[in-house]
Protein backbone atom coordinates (compact mmCIF):
# COMPACT_ATOMS: atom_id res chain seq x y z
CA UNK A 1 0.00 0.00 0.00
CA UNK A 2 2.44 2.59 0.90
CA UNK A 3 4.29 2.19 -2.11
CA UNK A 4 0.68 1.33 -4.83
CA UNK A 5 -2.46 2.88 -5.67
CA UNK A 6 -0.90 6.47 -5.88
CA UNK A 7 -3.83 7.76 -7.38
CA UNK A 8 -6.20 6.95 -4.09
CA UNK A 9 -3.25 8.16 -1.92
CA UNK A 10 -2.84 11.27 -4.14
CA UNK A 11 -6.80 12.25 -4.72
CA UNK A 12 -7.88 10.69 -1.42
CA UNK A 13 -5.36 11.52 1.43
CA UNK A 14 -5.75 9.93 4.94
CA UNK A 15 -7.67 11.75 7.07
CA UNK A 16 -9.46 9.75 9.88
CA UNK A 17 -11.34 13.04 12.10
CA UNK A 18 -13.18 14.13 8.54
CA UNK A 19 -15.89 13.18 6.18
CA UNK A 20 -15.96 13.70 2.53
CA UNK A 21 -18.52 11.88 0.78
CA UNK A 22 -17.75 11.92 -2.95
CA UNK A 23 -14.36 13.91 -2.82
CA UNK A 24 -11.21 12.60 -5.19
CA UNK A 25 -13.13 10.70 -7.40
CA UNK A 26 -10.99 10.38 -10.63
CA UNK A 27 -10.61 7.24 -13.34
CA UNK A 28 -7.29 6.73 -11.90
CA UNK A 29 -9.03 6.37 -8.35
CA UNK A 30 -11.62 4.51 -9.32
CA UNK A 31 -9.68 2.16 -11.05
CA UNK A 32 -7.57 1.39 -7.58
CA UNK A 33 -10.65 1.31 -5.41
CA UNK A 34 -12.01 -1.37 -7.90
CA UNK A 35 -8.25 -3.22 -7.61
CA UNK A 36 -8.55 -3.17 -3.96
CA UNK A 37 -12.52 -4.19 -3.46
CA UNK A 38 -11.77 -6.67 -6.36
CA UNK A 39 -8.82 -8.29 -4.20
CA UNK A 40 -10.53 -8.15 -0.85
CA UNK A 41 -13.46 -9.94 -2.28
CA UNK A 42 -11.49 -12.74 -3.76
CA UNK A 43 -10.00 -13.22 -0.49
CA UNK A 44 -12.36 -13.12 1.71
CA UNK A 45 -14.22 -15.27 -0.91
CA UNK A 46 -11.89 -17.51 -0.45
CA UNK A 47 -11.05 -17.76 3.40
CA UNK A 48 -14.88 -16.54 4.95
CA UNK A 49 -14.48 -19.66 6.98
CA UNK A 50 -11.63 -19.02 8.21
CA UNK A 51 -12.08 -15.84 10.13
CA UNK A 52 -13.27 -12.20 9.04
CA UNK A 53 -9.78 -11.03 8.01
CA UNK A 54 -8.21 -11.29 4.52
CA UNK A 55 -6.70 -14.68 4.94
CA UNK A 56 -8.91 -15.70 8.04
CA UNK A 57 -7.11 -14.76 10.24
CA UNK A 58 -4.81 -11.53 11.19
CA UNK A 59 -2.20 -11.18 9.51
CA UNK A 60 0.18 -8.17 7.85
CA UNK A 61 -2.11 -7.38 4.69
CA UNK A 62 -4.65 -6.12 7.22
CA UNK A 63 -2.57 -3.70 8.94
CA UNK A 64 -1.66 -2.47 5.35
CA UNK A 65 -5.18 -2.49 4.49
CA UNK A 66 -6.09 -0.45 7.37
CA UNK A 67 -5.49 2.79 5.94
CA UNK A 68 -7.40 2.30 3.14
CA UNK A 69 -10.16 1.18 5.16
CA UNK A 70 -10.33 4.82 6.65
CA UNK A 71 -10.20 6.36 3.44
CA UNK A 72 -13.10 4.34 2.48
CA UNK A 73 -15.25 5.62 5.31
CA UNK A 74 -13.99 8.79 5.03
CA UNK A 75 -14.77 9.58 1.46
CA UNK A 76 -18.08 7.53 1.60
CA UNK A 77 -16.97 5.04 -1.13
CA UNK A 78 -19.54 2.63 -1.89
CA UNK A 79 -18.34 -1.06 -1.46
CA UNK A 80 -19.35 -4.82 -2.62
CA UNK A 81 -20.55 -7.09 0.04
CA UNK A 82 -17.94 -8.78 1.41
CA UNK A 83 -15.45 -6.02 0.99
CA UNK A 84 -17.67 -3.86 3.34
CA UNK A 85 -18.45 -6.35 6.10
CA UNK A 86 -14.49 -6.68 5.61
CA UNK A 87 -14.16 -2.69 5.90
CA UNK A 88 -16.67 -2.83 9.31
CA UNK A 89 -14.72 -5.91 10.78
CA UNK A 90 -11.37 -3.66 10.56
CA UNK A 91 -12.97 -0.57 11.81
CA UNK A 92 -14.64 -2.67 14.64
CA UNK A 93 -10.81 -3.41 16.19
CA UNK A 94 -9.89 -2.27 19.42
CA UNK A 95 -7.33 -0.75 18.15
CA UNK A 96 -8.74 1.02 15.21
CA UNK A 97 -11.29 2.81 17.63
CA UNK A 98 -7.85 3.88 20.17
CA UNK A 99 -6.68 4.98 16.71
CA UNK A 100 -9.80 7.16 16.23
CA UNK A 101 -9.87 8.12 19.18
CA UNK A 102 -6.46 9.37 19.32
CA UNK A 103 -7.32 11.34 16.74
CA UNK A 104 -10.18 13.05 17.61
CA UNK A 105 -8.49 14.21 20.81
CA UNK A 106 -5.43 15.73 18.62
CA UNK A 107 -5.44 19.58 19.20
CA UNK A 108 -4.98 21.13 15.18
């Protein structure tokens, strides 16, 4: 991730406090978002019965994934089944919500 889908990280920056339904929608972004909801359905496709994460269970893709996850919510992007009950499993972490709330306490 920190490395790929430059368009989503260019047009769609990370920013967990605010809400932008709609915002940075380009063909180069909506190519990526369909790359990544394209991959995260396959996978969890494949592994549902495994556990709610990409491969089952925890493992590194997910923390990569994380990121995107909040851009996701943040600019409202519409998702496929599995990819959002995927999406809501990762924002449901313990330690995504100490993430947001770490951020909401962050004096700008």
């Amino acid at each position: 991730m920190h490395a790929g889908f430059t368009a989503l990280r260019t047009h769609m920056p990370m920013n967990i406090t605010a809400r932008h339904p709609g915002v940075g929608h380009t063909p180069e972004v909506d190519a990526d978002i369909a790359r990544i909801t394209g991959l995260w359905q396959e996978l969890r496709h494949q592994h549902q019965a495994d556990g709610p994460f990409l491969f089952g269970h925890f493992t590194i893709a997910d923390a990569f994934y994380a990121p995107v996850v909040t851009r996701f919510l943040t600019y409202d992007v519409p998702l496929p089944p599995l990819a959002q009950a995927y999406a809501d499993h990762i924002l449901s972490l313990p330690a995504m919500q100490e993430w947001y709330d770490a951020a909401a306490a962050e004096v700008a």
